[in-house]
PDB file of N, CA and C in Angstrom:
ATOM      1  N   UNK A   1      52.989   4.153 -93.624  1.00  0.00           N
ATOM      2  CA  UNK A   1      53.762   3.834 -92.453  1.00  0.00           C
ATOM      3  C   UNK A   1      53.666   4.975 -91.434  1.00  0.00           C
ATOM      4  N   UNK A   2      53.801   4.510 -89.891  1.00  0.00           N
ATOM      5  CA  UNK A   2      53.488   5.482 -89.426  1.00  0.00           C
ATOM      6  C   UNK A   2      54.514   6.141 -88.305  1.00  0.00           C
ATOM      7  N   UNK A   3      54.441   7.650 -88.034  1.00  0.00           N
ATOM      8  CA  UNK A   3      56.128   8.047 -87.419  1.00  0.00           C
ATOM      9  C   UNK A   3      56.458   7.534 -86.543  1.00  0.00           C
ATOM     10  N   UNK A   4      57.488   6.895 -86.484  1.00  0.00           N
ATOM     11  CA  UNK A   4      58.165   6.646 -85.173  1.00  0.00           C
ATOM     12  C   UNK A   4      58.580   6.980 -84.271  1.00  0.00           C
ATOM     13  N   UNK A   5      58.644   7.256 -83.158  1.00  0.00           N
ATOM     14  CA  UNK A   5      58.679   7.617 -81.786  1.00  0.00           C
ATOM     15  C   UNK A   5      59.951   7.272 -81.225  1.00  0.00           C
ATOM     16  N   UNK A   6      60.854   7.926 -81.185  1.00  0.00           N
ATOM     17  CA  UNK A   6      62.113   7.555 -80.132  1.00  0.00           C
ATOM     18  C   UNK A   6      61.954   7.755 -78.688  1.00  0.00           C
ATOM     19  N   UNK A   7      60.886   8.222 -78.036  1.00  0.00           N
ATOM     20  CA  UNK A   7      60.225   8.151 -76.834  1.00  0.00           C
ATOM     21  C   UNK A   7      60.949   7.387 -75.611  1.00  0.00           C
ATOM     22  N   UNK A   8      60.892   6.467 -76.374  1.00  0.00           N
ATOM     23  CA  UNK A   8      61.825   5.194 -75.161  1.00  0.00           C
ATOM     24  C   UNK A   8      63.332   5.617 -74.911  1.00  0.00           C
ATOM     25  N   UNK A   9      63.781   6.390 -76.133  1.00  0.00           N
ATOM     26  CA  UNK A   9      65.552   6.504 -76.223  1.00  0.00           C
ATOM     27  C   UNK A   9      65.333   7.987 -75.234  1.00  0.00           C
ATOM     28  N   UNK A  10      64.231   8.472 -75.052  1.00  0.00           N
ATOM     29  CA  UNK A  10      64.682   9.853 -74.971  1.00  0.00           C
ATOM     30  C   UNK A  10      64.001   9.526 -73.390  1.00  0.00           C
ATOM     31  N   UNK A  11      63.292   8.943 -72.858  1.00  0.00           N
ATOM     32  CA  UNK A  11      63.424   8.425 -71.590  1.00  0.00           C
ATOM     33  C   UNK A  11      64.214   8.018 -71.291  1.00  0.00           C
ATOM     34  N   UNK A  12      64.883   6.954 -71.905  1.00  0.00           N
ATOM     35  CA  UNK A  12      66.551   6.559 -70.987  1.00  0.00           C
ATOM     36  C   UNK A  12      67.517   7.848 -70.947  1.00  0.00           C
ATOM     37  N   UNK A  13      67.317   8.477 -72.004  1.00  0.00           N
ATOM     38  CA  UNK A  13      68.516   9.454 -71.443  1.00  0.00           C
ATOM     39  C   UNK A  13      67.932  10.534 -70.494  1.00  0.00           C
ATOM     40  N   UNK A  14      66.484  10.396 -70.652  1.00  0.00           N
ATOM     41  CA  UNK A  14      65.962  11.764 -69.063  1.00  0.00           C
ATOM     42  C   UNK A  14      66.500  11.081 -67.664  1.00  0.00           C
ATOM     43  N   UNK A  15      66.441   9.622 -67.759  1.00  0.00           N
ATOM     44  CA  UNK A  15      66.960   9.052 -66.613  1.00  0.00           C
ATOM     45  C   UNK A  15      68.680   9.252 -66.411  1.00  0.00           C
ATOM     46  N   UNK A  16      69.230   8.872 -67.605  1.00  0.00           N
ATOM     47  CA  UNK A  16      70.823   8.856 -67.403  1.00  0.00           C
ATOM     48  C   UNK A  16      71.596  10.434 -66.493  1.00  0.00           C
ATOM     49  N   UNK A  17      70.545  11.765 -67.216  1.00  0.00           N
ATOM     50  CA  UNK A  17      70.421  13.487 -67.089  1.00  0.00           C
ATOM     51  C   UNK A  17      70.538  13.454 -65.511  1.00  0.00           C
ATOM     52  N   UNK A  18      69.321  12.784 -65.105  1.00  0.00           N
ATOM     53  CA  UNK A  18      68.795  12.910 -64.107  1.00  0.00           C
ATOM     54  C   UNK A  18      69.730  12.187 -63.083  1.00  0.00           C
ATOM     55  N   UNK A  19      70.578  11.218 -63.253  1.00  0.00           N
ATOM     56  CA  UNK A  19      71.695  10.687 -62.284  1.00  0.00           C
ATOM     57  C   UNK A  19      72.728  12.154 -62.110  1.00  0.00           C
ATOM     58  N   UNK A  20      73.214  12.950 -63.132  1.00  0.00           N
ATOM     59  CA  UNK A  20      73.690  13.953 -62.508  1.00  0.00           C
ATOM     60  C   UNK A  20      72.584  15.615 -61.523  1.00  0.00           C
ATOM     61  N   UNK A  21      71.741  14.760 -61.614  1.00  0.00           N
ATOM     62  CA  UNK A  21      71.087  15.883 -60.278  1.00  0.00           C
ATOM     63  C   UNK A  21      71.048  15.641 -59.017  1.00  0.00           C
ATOM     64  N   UNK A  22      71.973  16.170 -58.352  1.00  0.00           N
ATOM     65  CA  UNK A  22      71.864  15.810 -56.473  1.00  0.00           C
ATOM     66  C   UNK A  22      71.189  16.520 -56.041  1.00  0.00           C
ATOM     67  N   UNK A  23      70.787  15.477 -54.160  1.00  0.00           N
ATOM     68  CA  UNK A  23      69.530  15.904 -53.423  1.00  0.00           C
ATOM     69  C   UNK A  23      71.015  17.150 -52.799  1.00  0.00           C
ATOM     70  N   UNK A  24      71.294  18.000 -52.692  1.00  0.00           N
ATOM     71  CA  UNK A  24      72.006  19.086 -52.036  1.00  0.00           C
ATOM     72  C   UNK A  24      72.492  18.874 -50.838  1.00  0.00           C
ATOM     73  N   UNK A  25      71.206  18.180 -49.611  1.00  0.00           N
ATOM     74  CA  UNK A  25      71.527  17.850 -48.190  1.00  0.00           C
ATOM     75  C   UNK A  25      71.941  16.596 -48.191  1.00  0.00           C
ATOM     76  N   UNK A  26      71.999  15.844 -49.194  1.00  0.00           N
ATOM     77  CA  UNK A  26      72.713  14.298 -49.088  1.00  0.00           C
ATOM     78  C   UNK A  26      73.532  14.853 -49.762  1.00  0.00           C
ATOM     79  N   UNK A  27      73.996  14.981 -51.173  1.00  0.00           N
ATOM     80  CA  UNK A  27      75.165  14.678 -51.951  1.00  0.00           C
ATOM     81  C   UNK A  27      75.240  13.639 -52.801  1.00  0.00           C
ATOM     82  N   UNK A  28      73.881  13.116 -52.836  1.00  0.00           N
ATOM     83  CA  UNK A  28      74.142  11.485 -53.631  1.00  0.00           C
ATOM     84  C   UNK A  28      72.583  12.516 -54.663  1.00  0.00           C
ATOM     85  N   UNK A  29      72.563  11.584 -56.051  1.00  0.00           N
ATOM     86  CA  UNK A  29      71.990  11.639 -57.117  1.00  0.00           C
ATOM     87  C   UNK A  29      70.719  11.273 -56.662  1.00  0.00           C
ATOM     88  N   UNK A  30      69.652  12.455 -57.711  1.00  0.00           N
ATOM     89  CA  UNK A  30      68.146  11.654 -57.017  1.00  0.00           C
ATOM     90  C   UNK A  30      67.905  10.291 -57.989  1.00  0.00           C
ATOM     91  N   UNK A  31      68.275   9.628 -58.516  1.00  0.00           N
ATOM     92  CA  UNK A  31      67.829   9.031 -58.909  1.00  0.00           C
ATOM     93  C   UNK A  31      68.517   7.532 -58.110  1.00  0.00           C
ATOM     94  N   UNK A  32      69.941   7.148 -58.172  1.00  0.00           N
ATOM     95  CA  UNK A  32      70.167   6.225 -56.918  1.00  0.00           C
ATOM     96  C   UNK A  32      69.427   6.419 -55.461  1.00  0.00           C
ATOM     97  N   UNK A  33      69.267   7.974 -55.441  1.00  0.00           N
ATOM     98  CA  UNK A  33      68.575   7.693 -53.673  1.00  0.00           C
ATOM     99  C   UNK A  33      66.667   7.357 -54.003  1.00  0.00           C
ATOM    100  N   UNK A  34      66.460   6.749 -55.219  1.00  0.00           N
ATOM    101  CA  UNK A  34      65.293   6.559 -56.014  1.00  0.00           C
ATOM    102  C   UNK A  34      63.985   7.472 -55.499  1.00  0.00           C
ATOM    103  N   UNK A  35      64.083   8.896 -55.117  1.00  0.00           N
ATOM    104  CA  UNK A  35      63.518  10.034 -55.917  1.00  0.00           C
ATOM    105  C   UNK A  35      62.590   9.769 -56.920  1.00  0.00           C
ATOM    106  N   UNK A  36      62.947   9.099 -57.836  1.00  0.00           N
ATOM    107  CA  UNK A  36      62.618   9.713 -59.373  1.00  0.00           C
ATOM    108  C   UNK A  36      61.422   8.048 -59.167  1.00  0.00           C
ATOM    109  N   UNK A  37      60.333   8.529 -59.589  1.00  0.00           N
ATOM    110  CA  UNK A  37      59.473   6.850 -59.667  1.00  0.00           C
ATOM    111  C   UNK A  37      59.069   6.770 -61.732  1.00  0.00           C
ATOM    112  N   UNK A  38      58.786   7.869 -61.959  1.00  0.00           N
ATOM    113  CA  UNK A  38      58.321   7.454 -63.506  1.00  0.00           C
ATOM    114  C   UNK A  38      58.639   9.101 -64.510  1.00  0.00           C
ATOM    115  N   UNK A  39      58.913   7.999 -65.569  1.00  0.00           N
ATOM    116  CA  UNK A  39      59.226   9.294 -66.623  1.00  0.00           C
ATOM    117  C   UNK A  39      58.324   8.728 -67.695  1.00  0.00           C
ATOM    118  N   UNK A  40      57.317   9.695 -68.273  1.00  0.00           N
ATOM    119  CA  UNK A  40      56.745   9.471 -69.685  1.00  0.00           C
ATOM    120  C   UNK A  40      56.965  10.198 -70.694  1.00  0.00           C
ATOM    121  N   UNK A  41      57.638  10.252 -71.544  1.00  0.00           N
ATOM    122  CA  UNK A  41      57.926  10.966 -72.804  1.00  0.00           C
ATOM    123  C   UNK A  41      57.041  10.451 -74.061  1.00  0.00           C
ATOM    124  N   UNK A  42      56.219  12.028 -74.367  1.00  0.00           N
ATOM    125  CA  UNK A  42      55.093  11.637 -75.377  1.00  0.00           C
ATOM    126  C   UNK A  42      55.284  11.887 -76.587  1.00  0.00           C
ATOM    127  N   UNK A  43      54.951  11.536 -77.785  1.00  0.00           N
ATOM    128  CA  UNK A  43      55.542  11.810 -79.357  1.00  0.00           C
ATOM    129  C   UNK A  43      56.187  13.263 -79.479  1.00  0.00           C
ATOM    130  N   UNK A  44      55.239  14.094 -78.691  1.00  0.00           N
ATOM    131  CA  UNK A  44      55.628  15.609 -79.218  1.00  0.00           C
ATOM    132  C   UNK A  44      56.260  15.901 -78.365  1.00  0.00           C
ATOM    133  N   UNK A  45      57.568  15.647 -77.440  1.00  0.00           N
ATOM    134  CA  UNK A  45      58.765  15.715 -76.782  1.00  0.00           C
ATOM    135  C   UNK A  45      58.254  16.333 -75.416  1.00  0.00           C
ATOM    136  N   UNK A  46      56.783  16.296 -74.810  1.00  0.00           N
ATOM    137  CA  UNK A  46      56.201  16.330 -73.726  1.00  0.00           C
ATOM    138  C   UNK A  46      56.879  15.404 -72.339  1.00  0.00           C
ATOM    139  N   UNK A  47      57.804  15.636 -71.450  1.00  0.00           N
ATOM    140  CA  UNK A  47      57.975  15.207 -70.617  1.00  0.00           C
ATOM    141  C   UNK A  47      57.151  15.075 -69.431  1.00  0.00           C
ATOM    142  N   UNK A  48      56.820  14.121 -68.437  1.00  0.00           N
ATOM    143  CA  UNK A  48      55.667  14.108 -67.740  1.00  0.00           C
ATOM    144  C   UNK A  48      57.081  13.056 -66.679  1.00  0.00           C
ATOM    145  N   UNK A  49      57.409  13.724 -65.755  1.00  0.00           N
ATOM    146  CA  UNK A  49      58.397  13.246 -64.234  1.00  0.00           C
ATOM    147  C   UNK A  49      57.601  13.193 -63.149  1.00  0.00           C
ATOM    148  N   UNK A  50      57.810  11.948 -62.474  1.00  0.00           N
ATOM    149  CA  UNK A  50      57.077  11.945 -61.155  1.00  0.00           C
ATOM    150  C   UNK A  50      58.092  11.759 -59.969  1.00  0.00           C
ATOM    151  N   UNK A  51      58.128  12.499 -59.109  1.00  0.00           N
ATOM    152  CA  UNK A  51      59.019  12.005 -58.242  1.00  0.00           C
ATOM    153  C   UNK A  51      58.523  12.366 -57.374  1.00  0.00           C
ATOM    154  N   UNK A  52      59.446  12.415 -55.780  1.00  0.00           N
ATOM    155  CA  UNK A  52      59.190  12.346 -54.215  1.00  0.00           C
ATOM    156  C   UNK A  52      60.853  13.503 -54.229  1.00  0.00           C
ATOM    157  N   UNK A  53      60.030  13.341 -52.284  1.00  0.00           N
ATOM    158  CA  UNK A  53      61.641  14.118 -51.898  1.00  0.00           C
ATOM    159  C   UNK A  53      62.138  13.482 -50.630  1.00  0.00           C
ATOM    160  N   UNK A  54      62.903  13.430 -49.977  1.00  0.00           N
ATOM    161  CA  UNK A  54      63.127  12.643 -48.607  1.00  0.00           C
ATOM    162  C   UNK A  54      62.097  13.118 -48.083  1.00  0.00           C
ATOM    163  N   UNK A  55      61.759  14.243 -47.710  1.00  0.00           N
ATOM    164  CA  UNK A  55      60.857  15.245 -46.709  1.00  0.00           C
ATOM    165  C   UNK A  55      59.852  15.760 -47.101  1.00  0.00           C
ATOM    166  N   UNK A  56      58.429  15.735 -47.008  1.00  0.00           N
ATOM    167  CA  UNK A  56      57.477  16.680 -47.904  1.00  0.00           C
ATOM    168  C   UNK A  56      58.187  17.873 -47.272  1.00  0.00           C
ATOM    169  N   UNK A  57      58.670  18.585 -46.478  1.00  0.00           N
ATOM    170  CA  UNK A  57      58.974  20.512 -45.921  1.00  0.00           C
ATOM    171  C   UNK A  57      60.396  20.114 -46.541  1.00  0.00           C
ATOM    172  N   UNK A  58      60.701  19.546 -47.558  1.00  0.00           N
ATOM    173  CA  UNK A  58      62.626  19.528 -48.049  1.00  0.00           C
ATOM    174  C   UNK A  58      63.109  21.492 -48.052  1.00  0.00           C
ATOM    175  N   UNK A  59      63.160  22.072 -47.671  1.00  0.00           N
ATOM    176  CA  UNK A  59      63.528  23.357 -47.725  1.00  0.00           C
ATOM    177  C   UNK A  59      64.659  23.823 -49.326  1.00  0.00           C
ATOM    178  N   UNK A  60      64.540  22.748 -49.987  1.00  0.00           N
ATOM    179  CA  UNK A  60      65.417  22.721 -50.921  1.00  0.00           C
ATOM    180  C   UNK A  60      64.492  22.210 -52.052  1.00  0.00           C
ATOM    181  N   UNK A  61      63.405  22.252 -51.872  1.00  0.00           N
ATOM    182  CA  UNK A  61      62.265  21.787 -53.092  1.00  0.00           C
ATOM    183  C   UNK A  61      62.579  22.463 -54.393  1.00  0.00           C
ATOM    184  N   UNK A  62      62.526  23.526 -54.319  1.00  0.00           N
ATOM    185  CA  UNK A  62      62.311  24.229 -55.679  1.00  0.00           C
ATOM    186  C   UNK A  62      63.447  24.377 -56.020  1.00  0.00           C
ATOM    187  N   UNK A  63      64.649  23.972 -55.693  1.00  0.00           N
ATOM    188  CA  UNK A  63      65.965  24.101 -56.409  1.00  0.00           C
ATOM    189  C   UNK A  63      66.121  22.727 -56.594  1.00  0.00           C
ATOM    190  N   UNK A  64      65.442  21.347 -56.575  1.00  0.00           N
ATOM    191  CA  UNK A  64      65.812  20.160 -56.997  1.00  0.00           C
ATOM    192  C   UNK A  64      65.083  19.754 -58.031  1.00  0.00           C
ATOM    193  N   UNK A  65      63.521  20.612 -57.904  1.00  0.00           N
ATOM    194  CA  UNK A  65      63.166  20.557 -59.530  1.00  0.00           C
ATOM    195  C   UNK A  65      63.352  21.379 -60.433  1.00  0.00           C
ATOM    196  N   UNK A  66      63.802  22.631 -59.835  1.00  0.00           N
ATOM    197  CA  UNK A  66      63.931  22.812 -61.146  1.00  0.00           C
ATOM    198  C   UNK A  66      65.425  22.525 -61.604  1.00  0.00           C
ATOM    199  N   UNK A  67      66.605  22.331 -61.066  1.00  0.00           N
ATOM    200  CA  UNK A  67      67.435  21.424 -61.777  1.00  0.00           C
ATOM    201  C   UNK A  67      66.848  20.274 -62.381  1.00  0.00           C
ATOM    202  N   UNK A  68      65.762  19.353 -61.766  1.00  0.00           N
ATOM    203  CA  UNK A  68      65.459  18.345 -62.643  1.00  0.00           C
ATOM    204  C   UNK A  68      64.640  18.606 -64.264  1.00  0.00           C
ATOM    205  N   UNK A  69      64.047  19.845 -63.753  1.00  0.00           N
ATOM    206  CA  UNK A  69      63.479  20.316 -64.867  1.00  0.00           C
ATOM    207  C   UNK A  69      64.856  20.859 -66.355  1.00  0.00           C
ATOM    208  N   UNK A  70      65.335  21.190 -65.735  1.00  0.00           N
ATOM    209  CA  UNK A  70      66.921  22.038 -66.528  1.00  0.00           C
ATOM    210  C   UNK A  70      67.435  20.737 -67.268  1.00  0.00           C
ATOM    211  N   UNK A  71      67.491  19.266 -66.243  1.00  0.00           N
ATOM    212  CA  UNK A  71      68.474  18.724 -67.111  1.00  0.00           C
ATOM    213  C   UNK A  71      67.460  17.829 -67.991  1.00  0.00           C
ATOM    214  N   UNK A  72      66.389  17.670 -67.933  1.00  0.00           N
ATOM    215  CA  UNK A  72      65.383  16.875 -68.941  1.00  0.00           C
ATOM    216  C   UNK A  72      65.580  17.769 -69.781  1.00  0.00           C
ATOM    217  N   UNK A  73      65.190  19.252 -69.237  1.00  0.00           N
ATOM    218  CA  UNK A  73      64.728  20.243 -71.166  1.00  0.00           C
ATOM    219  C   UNK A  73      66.165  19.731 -71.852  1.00  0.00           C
ATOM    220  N   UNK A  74      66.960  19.843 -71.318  1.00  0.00           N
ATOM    221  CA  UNK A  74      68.580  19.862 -72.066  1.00  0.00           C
ATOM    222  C   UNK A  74      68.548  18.639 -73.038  1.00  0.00           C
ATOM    223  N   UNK A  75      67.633  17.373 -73.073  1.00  0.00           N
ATOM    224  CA  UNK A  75      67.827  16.530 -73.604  1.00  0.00           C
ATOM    225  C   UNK A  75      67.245  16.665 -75.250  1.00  0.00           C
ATOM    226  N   UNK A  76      67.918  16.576 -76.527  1.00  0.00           N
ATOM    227  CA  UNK A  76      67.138  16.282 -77.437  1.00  0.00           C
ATOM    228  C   UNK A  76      65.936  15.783 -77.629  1.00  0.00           C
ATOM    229  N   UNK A  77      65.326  16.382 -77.909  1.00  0.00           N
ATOM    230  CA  UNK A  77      63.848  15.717 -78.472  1.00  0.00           C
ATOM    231  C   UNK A  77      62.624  16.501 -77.169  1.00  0.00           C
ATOM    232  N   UNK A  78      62.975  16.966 -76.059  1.00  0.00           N
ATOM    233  CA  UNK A  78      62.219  17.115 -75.194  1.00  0.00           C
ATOM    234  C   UNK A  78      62.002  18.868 -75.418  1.00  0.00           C
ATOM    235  N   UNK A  79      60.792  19.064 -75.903  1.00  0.00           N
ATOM    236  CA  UNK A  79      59.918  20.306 -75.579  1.00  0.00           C
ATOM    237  C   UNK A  79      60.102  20.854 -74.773  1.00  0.00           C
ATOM    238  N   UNK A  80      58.954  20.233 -73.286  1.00  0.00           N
ATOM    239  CA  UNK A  80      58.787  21.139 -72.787  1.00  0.00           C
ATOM    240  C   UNK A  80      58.588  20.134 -71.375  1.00  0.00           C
ATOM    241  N   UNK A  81      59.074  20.163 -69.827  1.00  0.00           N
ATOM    242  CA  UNK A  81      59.226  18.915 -69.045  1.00  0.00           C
ATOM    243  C   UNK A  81      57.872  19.748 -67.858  1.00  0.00           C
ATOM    244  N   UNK A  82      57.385  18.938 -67.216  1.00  0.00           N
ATOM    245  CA  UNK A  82      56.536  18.594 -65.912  1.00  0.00           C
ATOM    246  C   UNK A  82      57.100  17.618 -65.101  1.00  0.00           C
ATOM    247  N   UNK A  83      57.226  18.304 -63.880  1.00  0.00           N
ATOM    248  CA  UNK A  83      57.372  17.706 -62.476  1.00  0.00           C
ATOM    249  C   UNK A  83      56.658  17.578 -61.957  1.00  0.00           C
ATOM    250  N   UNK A  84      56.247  16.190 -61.052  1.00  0.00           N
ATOM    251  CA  UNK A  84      55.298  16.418 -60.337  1.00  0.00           C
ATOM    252  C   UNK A  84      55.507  15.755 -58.575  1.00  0.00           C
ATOM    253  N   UNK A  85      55.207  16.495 -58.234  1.00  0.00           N
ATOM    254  CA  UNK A  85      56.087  15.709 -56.723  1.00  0.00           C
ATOM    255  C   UNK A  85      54.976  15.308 -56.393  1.00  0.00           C
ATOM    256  N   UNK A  86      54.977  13.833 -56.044  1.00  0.00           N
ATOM    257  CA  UNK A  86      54.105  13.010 -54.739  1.00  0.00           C
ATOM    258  C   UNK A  86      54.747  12.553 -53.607  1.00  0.00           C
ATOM    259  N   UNK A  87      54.039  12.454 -52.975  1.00  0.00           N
ATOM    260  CA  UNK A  87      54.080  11.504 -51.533  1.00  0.00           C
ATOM    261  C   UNK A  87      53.901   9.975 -51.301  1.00  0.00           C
ATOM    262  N   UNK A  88      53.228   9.381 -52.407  1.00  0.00           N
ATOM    263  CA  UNK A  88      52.700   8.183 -52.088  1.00  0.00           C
ATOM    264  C   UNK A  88      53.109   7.436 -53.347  1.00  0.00           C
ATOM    265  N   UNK A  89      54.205   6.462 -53.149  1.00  0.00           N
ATOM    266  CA  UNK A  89      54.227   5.784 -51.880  1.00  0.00           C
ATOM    267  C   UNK A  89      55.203   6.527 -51.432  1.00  0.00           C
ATOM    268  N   UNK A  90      55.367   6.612 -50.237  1.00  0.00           N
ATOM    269  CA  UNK A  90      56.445   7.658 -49.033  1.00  0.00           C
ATOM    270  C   UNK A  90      57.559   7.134 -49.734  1.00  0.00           C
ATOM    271  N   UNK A  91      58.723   8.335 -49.592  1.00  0.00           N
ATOM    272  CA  UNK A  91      59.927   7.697 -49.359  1.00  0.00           C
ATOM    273  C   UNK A  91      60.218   7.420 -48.606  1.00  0.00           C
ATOM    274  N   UNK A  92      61.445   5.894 -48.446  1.00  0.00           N
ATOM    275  CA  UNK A  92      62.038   5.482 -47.196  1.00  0.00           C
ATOM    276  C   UNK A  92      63.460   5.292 -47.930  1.00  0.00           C
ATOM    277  N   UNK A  93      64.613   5.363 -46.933  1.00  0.00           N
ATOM    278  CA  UNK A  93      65.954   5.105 -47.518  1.00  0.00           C
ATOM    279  C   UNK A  93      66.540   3.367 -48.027  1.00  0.00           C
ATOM    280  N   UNK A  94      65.275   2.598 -48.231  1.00  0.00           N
ATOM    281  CA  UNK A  94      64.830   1.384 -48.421  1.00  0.00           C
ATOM    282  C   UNK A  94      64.943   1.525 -50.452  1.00  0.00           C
ATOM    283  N   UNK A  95      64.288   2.578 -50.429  1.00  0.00           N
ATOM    284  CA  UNK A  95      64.218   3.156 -51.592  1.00  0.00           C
ATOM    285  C   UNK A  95      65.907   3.330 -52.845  1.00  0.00           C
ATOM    286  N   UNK A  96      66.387   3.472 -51.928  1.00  0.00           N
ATOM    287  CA  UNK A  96      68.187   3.762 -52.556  1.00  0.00           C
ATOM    288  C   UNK A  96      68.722   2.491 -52.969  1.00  0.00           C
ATOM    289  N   UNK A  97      69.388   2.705 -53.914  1.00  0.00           N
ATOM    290  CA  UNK A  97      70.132   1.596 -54.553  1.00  0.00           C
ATOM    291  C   UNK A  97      71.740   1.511 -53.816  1.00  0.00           C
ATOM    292  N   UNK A  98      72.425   0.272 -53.739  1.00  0.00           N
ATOM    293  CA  UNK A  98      73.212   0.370 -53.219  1.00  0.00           C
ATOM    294  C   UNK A  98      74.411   1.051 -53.597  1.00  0.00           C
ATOM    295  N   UNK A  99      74.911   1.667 -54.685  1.00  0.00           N
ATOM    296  CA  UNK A  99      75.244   3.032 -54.989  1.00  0.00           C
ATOM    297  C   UNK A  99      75.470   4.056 -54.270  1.00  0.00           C
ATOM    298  N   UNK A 100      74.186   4.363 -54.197  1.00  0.00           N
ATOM    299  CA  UNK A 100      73.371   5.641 -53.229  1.00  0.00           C
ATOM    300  C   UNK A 100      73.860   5.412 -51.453  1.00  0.00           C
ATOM    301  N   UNK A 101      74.194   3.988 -51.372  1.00  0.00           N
ATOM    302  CA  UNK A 101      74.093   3.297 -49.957  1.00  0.00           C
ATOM    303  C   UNK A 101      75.555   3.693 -49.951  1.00  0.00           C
ATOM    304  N   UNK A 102      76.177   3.071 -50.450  1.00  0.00           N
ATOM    305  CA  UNK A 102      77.807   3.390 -50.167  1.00  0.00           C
ATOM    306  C   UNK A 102      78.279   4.574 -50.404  1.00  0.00           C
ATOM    307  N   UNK A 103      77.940   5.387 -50.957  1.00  0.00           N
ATOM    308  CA  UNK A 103      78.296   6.957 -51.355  1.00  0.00           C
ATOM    309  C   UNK A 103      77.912   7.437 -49.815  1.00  0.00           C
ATOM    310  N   UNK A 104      76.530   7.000 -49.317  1.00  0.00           N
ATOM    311  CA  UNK A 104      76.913   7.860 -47.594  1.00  0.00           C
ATOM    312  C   UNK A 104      77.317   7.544 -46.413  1.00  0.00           C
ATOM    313  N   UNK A 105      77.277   6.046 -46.750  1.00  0.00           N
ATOM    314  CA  UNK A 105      78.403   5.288 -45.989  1.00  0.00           C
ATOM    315  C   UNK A 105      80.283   5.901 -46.026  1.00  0.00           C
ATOM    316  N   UNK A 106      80.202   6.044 -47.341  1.00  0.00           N
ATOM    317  CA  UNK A 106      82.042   6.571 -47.480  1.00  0.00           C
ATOM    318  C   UNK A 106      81.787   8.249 -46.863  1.00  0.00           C
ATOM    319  N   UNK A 107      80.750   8.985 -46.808  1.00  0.00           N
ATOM    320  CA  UNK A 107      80.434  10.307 -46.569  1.00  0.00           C
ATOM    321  C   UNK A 107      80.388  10.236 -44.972  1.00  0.00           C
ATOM    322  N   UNK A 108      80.061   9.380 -44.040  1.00  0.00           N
ATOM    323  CA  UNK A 108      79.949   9.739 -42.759  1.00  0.00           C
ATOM    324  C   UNK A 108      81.500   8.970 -42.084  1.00  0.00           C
ATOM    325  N   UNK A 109      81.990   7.768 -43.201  1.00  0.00           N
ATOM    326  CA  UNK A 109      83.464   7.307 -42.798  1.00  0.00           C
ATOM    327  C   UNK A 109      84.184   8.932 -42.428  1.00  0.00           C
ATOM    328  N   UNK A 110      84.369   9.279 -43.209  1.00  0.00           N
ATOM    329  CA  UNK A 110      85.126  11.063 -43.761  1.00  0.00           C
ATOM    330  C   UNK A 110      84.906  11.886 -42.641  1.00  0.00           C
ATOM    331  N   UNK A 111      83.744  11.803 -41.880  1.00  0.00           N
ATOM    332  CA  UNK A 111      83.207  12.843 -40.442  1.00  0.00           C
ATOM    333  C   UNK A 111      84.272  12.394 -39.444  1.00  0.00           C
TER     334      UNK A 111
END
């Protein structure tokens, strides 16, 4: 018989991790403002993250991965994590779940 892979369990929870990481200049989670496009978790607890940022110049780049990086390692089973930021397909705020939509809707009510 051959080992089994919790791979899938340990992707849902890199995703669940990853709802508590905010974009800093929004305030909403990257993963409702859908940021985050794919997570692969490989037998040997290899994380492989693909994501975007609102902005390729986000002036806040390297403090959103590597929180994203911080809260994947934190997860059981995960080694060792890779980020990889793309561009394509662009982000647009088309992209956000409605979650993400009403969190800055109630944020500019408040201004």
């Amino acid at each position: 018989m051959g080992k089994r892979c919790s791979c899938l369990n340990t992707t849902d929870a890199i995703w669940s991790a990853l709802e508590e990481v905010l974009d800093p200049e929004v305030g909403v989670n990257i993963v409702d403002l859908g940021l985050v496009y794919e997570i692969e978790v490989d037998e040997k607890g290899h994380a492989d993250i693909e994501m975007t940022l609102t902005i390729p110049e986000c002036p806040l780049a390297d403090e959103i991965v590597s929180n994203v990086k911080e809260a994947a390692a934190a997860i059981s089973g995960v080694k060792d994590v890779n980020v990889s930021l793309v561009w394509e397909p662009k982000w647009s705020p088309a992209r956000m779940n409605d979650r993400a939509r009403e969190e800055i809707r109630a944020r500019q009510r408040m201004l």
